[in-house]
PDB file of N, CA and C in Angstrom:
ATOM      1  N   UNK A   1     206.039 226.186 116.175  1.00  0.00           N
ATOM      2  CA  UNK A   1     207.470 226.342 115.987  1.00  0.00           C
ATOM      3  C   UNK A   1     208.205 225.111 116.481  1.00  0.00           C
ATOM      4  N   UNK A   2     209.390 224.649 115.764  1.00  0.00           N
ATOM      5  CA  UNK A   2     210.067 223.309 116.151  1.00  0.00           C
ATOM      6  C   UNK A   2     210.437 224.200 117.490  1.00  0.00           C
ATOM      7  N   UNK A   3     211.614 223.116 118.452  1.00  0.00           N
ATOM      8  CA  UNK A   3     212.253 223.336 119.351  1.00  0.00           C
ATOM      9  C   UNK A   3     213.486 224.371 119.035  1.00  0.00           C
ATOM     10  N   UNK A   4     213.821 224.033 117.909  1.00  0.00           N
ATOM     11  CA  UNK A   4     215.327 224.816 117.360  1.00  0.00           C
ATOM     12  C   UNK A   4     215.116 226.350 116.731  1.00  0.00           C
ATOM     13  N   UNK A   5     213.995 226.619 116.774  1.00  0.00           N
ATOM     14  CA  UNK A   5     213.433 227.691 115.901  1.00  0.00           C
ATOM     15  C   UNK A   5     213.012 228.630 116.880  1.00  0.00           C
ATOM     16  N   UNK A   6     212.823 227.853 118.237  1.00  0.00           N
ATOM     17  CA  UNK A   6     212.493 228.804 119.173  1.00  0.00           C
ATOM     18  C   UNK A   6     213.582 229.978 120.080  1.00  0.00           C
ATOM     19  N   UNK A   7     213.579 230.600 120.629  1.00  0.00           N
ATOM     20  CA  UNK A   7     214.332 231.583 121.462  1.00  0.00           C
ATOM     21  C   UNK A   7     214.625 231.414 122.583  1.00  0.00           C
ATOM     22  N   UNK A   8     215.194 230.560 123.479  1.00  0.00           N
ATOM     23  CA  UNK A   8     215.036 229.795 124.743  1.00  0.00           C
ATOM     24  C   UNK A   8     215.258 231.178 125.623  1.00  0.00           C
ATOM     25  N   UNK A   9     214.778 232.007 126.375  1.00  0.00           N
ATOM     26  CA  UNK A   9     215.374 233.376 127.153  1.00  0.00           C
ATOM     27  C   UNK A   9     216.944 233.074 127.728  1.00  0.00           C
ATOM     28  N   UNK A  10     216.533 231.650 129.066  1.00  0.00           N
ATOM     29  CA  UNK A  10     217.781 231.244 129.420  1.00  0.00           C
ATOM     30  C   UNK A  10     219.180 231.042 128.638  1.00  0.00           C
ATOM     31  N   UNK A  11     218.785 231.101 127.691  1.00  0.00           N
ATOM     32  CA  UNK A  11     220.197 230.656 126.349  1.00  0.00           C
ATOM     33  C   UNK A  11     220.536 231.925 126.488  1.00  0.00           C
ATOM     34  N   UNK A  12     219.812 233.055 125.622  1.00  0.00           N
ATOM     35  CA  UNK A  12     219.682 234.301 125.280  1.00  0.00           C
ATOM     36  C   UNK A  12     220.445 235.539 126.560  1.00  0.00           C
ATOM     37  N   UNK A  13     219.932 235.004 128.019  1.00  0.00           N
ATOM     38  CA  UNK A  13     220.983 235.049 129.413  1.00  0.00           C
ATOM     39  C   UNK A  13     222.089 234.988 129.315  1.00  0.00           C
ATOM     40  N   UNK A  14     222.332 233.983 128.656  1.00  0.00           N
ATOM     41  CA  UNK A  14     223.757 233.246 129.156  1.00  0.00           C
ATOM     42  C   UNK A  14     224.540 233.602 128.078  1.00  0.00           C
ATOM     43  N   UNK A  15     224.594 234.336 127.052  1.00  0.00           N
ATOM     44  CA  UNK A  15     224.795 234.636 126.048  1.00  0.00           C
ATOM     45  C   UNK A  15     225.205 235.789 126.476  1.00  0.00           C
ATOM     46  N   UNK A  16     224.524 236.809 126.639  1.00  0.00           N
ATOM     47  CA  UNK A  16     224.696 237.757 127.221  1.00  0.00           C
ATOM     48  C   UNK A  16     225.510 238.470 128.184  1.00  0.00           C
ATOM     49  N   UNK A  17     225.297 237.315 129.450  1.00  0.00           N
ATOM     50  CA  UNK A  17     226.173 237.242 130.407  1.00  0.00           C
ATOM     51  C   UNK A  17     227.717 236.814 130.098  1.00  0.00           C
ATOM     52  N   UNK A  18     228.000 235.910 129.094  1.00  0.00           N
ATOM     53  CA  UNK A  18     229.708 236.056 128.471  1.00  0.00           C
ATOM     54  C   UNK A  18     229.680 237.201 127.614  1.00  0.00           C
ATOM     55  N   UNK A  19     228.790 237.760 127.051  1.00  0.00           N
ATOM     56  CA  UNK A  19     229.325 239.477 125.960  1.00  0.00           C
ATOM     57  C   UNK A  19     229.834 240.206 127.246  1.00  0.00           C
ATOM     58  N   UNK A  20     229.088 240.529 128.547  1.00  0.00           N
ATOM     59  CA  UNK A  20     229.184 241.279 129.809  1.00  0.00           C
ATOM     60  C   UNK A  20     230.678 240.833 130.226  1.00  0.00           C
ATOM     61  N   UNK A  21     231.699 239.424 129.784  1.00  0.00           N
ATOM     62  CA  UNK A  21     232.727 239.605 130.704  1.00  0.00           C
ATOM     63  C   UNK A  21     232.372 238.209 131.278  1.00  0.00           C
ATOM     64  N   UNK A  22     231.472 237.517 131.350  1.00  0.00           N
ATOM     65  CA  UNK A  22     231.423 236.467 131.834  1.00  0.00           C
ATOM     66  C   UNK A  22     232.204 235.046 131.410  1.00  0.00           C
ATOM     67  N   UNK A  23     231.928 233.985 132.150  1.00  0.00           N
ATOM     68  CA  UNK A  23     232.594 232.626 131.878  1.00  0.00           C
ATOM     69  C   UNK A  23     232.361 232.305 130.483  1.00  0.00           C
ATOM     70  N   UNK A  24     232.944 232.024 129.538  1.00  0.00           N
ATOM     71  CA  UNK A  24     232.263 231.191 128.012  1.00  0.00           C
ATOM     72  C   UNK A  24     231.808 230.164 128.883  1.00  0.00           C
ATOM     73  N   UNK A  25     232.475 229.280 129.561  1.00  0.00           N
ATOM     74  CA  UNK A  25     232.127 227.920 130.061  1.00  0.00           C
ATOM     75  C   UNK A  25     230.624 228.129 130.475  1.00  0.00           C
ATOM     76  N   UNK A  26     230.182 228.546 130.409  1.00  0.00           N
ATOM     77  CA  UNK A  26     228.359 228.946 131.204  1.00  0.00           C
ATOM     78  C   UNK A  26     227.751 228.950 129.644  1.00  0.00           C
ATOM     79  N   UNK A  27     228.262 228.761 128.517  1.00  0.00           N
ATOM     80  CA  UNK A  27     227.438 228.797 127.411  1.00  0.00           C
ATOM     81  C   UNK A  27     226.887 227.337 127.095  1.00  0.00           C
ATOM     82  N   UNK A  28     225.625 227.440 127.073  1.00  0.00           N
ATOM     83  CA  UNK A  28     225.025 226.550 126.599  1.00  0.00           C
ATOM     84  C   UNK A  28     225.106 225.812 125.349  1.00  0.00           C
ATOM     85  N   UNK A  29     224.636 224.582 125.342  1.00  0.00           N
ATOM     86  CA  UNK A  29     225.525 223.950 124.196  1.00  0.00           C
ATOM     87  C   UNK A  29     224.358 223.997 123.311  1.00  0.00           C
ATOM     88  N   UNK A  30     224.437 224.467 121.863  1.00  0.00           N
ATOM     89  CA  UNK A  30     223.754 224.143 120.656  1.00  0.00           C
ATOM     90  C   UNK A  30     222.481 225.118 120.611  1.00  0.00           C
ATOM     91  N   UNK A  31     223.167 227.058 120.996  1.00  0.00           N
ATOM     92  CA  UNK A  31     222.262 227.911 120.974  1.00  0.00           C
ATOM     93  C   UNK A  31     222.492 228.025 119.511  1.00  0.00           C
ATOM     94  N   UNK A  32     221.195 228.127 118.775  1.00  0.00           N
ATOM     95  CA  UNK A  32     220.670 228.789 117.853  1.00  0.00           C
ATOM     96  C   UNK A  32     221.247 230.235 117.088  1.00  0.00           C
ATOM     97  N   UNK A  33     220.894 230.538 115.429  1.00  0.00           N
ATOM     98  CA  UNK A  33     221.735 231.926 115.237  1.00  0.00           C
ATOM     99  C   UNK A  33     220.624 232.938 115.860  1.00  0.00           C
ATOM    100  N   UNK A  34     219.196 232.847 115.975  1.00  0.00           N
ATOM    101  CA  UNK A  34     218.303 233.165 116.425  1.00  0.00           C
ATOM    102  C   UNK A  34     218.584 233.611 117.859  1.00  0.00           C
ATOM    103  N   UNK A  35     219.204 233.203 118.739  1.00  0.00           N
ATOM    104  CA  UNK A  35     219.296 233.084 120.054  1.00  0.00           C
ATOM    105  C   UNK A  35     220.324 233.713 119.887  1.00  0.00           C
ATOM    106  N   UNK A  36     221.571 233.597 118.969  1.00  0.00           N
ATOM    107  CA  UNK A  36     222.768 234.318 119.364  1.00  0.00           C
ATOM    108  C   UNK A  36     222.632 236.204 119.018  1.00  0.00           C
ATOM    109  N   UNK A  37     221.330 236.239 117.898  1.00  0.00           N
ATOM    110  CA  UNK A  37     220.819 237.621 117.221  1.00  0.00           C
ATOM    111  C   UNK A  37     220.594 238.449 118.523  1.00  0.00           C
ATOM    112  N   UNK A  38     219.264 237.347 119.321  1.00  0.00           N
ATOM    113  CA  UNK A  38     218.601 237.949 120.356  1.00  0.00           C
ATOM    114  C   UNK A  38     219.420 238.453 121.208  1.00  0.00           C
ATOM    115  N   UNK A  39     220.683 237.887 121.554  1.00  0.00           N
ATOM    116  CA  UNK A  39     221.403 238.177 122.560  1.00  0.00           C
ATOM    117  C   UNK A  39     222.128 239.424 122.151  1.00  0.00           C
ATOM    118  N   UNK A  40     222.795 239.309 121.142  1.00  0.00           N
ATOM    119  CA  UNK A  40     223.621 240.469 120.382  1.00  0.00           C
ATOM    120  C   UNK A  40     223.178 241.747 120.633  1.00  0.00           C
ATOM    121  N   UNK A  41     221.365 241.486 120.164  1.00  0.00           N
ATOM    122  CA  UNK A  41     220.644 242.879 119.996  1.00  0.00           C
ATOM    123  C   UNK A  41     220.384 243.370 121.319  1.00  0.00           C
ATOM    124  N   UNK A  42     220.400 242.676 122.226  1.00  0.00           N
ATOM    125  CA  UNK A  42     219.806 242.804 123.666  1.00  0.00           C
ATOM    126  C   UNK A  42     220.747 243.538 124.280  1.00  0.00           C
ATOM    127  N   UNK A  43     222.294 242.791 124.003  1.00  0.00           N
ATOM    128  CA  UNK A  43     223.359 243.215 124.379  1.00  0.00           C
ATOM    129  C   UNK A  43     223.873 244.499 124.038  1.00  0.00           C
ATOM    130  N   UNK A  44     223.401 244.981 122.887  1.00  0.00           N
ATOM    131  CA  UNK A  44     224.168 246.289 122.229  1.00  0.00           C
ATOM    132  C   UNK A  44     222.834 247.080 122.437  1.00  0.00           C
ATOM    133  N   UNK A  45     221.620 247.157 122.788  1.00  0.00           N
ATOM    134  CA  UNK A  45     220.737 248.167 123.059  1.00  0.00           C
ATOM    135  C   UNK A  45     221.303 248.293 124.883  1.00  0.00           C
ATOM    136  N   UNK A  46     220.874 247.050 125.226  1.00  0.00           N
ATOM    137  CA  UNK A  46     221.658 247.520 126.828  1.00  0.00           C
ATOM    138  C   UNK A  46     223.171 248.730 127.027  1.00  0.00           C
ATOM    139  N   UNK A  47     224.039 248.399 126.089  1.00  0.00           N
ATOM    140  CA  UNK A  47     225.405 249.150 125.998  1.00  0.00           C
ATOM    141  C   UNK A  47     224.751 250.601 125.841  1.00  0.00           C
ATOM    142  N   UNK A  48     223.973 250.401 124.756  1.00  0.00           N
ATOM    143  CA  UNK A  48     223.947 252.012 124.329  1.00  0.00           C
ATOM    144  C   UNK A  48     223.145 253.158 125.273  1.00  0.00           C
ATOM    145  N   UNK A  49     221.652 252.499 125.887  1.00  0.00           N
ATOM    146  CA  UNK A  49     221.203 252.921 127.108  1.00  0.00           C
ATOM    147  C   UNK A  49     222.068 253.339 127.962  1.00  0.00           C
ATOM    148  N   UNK A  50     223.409 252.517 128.360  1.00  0.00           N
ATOM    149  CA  UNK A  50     224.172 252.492 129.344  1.00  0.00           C
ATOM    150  C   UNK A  50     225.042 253.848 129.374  1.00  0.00           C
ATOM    151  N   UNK A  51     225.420 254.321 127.791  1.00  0.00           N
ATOM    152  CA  UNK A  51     226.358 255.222 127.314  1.00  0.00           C
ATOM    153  C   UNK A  51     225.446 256.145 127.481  1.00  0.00           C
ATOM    154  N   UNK A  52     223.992 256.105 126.817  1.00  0.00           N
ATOM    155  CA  UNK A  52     223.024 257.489 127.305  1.00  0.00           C
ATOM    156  C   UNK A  52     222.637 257.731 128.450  1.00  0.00           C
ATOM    157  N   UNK A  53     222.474 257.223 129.525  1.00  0.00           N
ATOM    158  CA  UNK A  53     222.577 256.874 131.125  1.00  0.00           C
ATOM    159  C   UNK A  53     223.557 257.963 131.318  1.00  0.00           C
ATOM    160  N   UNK A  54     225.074 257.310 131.175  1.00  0.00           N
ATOM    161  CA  UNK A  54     226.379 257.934 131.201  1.00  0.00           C
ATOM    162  C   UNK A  54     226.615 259.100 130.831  1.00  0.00           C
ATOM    163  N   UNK A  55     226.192 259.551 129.923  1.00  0.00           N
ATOM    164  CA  UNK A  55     226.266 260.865 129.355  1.00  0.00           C
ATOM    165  C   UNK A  55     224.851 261.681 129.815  1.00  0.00           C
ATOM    166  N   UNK A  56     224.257 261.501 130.836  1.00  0.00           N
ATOM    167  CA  UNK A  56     223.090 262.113 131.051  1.00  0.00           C
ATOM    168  C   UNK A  56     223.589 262.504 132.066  1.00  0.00           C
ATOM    169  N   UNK A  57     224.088 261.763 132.899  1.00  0.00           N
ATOM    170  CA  UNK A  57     225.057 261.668 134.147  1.00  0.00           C
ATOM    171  C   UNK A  57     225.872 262.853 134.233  1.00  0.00           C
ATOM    172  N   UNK A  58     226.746 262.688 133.160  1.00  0.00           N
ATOM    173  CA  UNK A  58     228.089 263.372 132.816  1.00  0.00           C
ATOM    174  C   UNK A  58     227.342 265.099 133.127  1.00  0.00           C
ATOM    175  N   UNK A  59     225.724 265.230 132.347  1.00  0.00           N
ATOM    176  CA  UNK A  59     225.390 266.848 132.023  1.00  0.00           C
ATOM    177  C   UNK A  59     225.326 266.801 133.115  1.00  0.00           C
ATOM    178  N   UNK A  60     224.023 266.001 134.040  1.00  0.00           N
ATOM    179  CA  UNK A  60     223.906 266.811 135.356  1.00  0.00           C
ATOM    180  C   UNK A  60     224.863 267.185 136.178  1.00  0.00           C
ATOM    181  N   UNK A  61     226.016 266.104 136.288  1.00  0.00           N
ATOM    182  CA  UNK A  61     227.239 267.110 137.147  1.00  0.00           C
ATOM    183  C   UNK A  61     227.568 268.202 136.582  1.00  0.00           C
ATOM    184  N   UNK A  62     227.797 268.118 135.622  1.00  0.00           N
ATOM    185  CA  UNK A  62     228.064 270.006 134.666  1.00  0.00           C
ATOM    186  C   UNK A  62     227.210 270.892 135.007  1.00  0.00           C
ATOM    187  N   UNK A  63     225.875 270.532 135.157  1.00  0.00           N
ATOM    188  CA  UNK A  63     225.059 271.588 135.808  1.00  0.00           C
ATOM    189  C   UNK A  63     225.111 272.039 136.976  1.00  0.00           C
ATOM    190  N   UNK A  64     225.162 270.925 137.870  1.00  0.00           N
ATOM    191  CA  UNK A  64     225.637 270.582 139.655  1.00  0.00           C
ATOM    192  C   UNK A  64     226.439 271.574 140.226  1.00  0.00           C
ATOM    193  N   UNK A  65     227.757 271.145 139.396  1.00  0.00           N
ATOM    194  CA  UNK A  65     229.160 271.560 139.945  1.00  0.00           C
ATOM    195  C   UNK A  65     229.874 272.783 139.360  1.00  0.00           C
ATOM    196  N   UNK A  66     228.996 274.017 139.663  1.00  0.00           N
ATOM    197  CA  UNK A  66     229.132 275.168 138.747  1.00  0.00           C
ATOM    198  C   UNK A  66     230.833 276.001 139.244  1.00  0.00           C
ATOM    199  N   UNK A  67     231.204 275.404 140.464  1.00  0.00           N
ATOM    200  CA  UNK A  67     232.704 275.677 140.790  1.00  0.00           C
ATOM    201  C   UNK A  67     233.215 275.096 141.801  1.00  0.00           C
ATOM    202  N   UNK A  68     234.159 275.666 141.990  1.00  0.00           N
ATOM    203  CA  UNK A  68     234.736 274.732 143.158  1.00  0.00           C
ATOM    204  C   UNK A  68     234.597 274.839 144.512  1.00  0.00           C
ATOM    205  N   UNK A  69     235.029 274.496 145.660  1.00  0.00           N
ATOM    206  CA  UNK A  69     234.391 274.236 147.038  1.00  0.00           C
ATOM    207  C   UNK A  69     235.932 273.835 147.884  1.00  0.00           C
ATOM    208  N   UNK A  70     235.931 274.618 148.960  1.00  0.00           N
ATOM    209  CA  UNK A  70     237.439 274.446 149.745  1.00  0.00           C
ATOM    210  C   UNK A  70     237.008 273.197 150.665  1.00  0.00           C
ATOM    211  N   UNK A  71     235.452 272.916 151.021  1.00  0.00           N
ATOM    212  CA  UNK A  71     235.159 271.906 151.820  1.00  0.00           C
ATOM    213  C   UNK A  71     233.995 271.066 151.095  1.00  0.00           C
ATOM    214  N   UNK A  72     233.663 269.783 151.510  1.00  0.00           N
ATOM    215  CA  UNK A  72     232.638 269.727 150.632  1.00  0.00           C
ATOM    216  C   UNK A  72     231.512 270.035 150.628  1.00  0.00           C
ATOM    217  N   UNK A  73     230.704 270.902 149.797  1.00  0.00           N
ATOM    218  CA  UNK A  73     229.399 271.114 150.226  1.00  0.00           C
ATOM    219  C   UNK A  73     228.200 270.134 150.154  1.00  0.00           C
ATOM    220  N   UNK A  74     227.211 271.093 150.933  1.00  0.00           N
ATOM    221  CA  UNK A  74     226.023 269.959 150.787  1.00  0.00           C
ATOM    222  C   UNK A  74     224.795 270.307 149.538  1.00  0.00           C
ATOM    223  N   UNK A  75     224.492 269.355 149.604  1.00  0.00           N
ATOM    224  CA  UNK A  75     223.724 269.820 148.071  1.00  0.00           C
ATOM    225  C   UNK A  75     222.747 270.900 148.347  1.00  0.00           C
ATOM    226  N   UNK A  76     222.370 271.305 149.833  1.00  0.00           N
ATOM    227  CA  UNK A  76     221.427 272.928 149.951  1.00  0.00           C
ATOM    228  C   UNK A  76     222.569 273.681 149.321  1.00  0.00           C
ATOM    229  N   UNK A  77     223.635 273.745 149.526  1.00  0.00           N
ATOM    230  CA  UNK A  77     224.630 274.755 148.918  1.00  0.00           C
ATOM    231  C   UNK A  77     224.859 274.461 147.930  1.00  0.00           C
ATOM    232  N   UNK A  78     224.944 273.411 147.181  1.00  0.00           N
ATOM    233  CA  UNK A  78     225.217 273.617 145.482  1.00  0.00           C
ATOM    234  C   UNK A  78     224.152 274.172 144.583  1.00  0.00           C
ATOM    235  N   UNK A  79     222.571 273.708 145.037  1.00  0.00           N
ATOM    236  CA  UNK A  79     221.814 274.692 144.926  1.00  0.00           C
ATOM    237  C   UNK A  79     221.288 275.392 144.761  1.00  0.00           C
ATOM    238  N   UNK A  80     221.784 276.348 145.812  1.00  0.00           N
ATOM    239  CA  UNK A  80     221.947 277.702 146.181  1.00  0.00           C
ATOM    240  C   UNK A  80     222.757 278.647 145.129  1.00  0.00           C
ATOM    241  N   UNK A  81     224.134 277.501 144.850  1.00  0.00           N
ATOM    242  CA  UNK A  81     224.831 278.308 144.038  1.00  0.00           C
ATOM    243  C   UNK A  81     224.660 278.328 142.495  1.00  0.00           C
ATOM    244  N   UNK A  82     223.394 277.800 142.188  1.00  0.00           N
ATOM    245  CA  UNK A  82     223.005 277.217 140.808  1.00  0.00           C
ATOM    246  C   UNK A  82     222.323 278.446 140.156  1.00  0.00           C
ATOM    247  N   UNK A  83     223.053 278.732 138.738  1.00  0.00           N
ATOM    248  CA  UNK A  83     222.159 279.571 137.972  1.00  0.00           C
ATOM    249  C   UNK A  83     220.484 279.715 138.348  1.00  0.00           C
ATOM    250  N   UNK A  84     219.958 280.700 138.142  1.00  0.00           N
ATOM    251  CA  UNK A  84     218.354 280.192 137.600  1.00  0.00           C
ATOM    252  C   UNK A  84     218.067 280.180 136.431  1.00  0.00           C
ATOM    253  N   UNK A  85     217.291 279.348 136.582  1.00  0.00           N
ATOM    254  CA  UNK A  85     216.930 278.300 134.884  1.00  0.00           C
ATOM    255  C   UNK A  85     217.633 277.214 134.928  1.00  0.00           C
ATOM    256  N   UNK A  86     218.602 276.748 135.628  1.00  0.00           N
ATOM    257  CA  UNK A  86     219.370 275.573 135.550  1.00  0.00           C
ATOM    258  C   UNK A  86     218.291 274.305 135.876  1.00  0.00           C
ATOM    259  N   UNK A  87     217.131 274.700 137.134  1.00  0.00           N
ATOM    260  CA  UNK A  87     216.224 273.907 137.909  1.00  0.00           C
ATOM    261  C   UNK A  87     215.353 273.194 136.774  1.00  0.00           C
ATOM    262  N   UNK A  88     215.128 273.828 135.410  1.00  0.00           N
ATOM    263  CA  UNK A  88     214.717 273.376 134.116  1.00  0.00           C
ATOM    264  C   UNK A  88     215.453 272.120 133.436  1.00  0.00           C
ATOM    265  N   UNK A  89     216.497 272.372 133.500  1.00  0.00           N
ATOM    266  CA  UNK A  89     217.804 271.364 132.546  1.00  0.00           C
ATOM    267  C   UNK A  89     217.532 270.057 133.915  1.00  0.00           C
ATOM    268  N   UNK A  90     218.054 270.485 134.969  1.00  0.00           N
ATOM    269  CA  UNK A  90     217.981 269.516 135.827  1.00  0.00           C
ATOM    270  C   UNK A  90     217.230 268.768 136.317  1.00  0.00           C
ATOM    271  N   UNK A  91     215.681 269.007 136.021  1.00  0.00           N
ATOM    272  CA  UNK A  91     214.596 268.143 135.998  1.00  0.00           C
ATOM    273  C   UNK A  91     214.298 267.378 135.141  1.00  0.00           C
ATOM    274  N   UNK A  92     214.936 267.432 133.648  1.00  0.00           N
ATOM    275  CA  UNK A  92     215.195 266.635 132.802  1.00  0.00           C
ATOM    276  C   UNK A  92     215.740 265.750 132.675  1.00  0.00           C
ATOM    277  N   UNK A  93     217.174 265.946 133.865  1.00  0.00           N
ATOM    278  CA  UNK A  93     217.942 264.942 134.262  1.00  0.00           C
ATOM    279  C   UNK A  93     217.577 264.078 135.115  1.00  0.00           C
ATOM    280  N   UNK A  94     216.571 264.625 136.397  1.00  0.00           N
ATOM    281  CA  UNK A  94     216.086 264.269 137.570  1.00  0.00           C
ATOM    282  C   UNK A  94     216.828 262.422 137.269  1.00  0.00           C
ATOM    283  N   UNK A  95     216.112 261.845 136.768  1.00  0.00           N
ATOM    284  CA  UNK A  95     216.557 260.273 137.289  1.00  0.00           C
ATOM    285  C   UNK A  95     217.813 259.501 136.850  1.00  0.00           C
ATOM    286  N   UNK A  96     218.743 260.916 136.456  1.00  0.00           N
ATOM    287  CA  UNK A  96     219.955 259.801 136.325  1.00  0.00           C
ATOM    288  C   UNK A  96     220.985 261.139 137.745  1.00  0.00           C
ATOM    289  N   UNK A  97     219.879 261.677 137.986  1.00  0.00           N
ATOM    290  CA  UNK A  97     220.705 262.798 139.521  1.00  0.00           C
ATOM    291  C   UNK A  97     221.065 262.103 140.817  1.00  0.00           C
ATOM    292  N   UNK A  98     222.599 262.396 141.373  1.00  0.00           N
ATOM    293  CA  UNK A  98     222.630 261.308 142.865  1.00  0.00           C
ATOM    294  C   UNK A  98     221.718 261.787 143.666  1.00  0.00           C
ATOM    295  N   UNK A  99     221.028 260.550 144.388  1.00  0.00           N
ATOM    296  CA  UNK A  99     220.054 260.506 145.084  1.00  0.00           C
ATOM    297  C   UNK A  99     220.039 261.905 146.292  1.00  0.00           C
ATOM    298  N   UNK A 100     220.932 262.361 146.739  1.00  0.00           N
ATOM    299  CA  UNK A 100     221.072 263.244 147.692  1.00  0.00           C
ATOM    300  C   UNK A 100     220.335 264.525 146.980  1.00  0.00           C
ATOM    301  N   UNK A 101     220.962 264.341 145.534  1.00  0.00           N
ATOM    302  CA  UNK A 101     220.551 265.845 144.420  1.00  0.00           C
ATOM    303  C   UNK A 101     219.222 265.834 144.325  1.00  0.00           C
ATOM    304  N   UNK A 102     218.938 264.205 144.248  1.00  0.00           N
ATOM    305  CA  UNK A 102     216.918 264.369 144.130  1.00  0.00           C
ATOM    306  C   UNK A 102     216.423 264.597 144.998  1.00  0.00           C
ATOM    307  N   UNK A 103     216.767 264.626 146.274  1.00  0.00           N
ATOM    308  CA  UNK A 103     216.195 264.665 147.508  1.00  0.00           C
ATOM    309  C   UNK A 103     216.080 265.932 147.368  1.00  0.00           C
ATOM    310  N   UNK A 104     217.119 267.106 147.195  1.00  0.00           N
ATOM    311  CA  UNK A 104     217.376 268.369 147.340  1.00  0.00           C
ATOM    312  C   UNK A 104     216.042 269.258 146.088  1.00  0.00           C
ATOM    313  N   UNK A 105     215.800 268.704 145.007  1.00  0.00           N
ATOM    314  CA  UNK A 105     215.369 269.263 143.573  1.00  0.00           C
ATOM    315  C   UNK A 105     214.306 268.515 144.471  1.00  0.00           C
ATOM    316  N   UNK A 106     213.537 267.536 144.579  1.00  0.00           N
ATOM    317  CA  UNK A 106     212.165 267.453 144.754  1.00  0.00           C
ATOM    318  C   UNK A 106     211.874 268.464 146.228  1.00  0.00           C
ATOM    319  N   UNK A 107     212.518 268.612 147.148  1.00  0.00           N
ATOM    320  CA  UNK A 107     212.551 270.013 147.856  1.00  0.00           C
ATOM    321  C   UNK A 107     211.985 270.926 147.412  1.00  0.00           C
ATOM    322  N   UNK A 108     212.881 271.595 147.193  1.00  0.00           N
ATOM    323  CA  UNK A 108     213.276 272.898 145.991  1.00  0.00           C
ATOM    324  C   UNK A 108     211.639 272.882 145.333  1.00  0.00           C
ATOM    325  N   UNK A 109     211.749 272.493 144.262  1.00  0.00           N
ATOM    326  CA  UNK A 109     210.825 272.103 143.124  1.00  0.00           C
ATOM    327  C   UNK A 109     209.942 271.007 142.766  1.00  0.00           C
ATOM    328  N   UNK A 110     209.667 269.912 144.095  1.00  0.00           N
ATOM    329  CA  UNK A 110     208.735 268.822 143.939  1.00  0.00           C
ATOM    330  C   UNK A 110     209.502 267.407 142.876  1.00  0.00           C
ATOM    331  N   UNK A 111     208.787 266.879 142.518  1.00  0.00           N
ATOM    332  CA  UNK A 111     209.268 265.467 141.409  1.00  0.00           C
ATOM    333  C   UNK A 111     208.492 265.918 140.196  1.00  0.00           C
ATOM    334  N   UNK A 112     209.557 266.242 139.193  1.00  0.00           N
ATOM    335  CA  UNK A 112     209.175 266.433 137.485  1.00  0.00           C
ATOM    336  C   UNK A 112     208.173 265.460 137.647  1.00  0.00           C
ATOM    337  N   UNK A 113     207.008 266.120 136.624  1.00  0.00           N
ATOM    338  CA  UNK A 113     205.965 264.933 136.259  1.00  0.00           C
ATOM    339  C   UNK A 113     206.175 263.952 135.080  1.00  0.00           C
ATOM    340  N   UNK A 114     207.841 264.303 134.858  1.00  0.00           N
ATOM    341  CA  UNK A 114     208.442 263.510 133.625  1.00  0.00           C
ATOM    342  C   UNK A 114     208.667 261.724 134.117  1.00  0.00           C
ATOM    343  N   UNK A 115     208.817 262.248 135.636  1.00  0.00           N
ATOM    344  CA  UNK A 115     209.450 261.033 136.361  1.00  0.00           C
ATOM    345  C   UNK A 115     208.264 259.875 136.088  1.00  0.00           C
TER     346      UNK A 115
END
């Protein structure tokens, strides 16, 4: 492959890093459409992970936070106050759960072998 034909990663970085919000001035001079593809695609699979992340997020608090609380509770008490069968949905979620919640569910119920 010539030099120009190739995919430099560092280009493909820095590319990236201005889609994210970053400096243009950090763009390298005389990236490739190849390099600008790579970045694009890199960039918009990262976004969309990010949105399914987010929305994975979003269920487990829906599962979590089945009502409200005059103080805050601790996650033995949210719990506690959790449907059964919920411990199913929520092991599905296990790795996008706040860390306190995993602590509590691998308790409870050990670490999904999904993990």
């Amino acid at each position: 492959m010539g030099e120009h034909s190739e995919v430099r990663p560092d280009v493909v970085d820095a590319i990236v890093g201005v889609l994210k919000g970053g400096d243009a001035a950090a763009l390298p001079a005389g990236a490739t459409a190849a390099e600008k593809t790579a970045a694009k695609d890199r960039y918009l699979s990262e976004f969309a992970a990010e949105r399914s992340k987010r929305d994975r997020q979003a269920q487990a608090w829906e599962l979590l936070l089945t009502r409200s609380y005059d103080e805050p509770p601790t996650w033995q008490r949210i719990f506690d106050d959790l449907d059964a069968g919920v411990h199913d949905e929520l092991g599905e979620l296990y790795d996008v759960l706040p860390a306190g919640a995993q602590e509590e569910y691998a308790r409870r119920y050990g670490v999904p072998s999904t993990v």
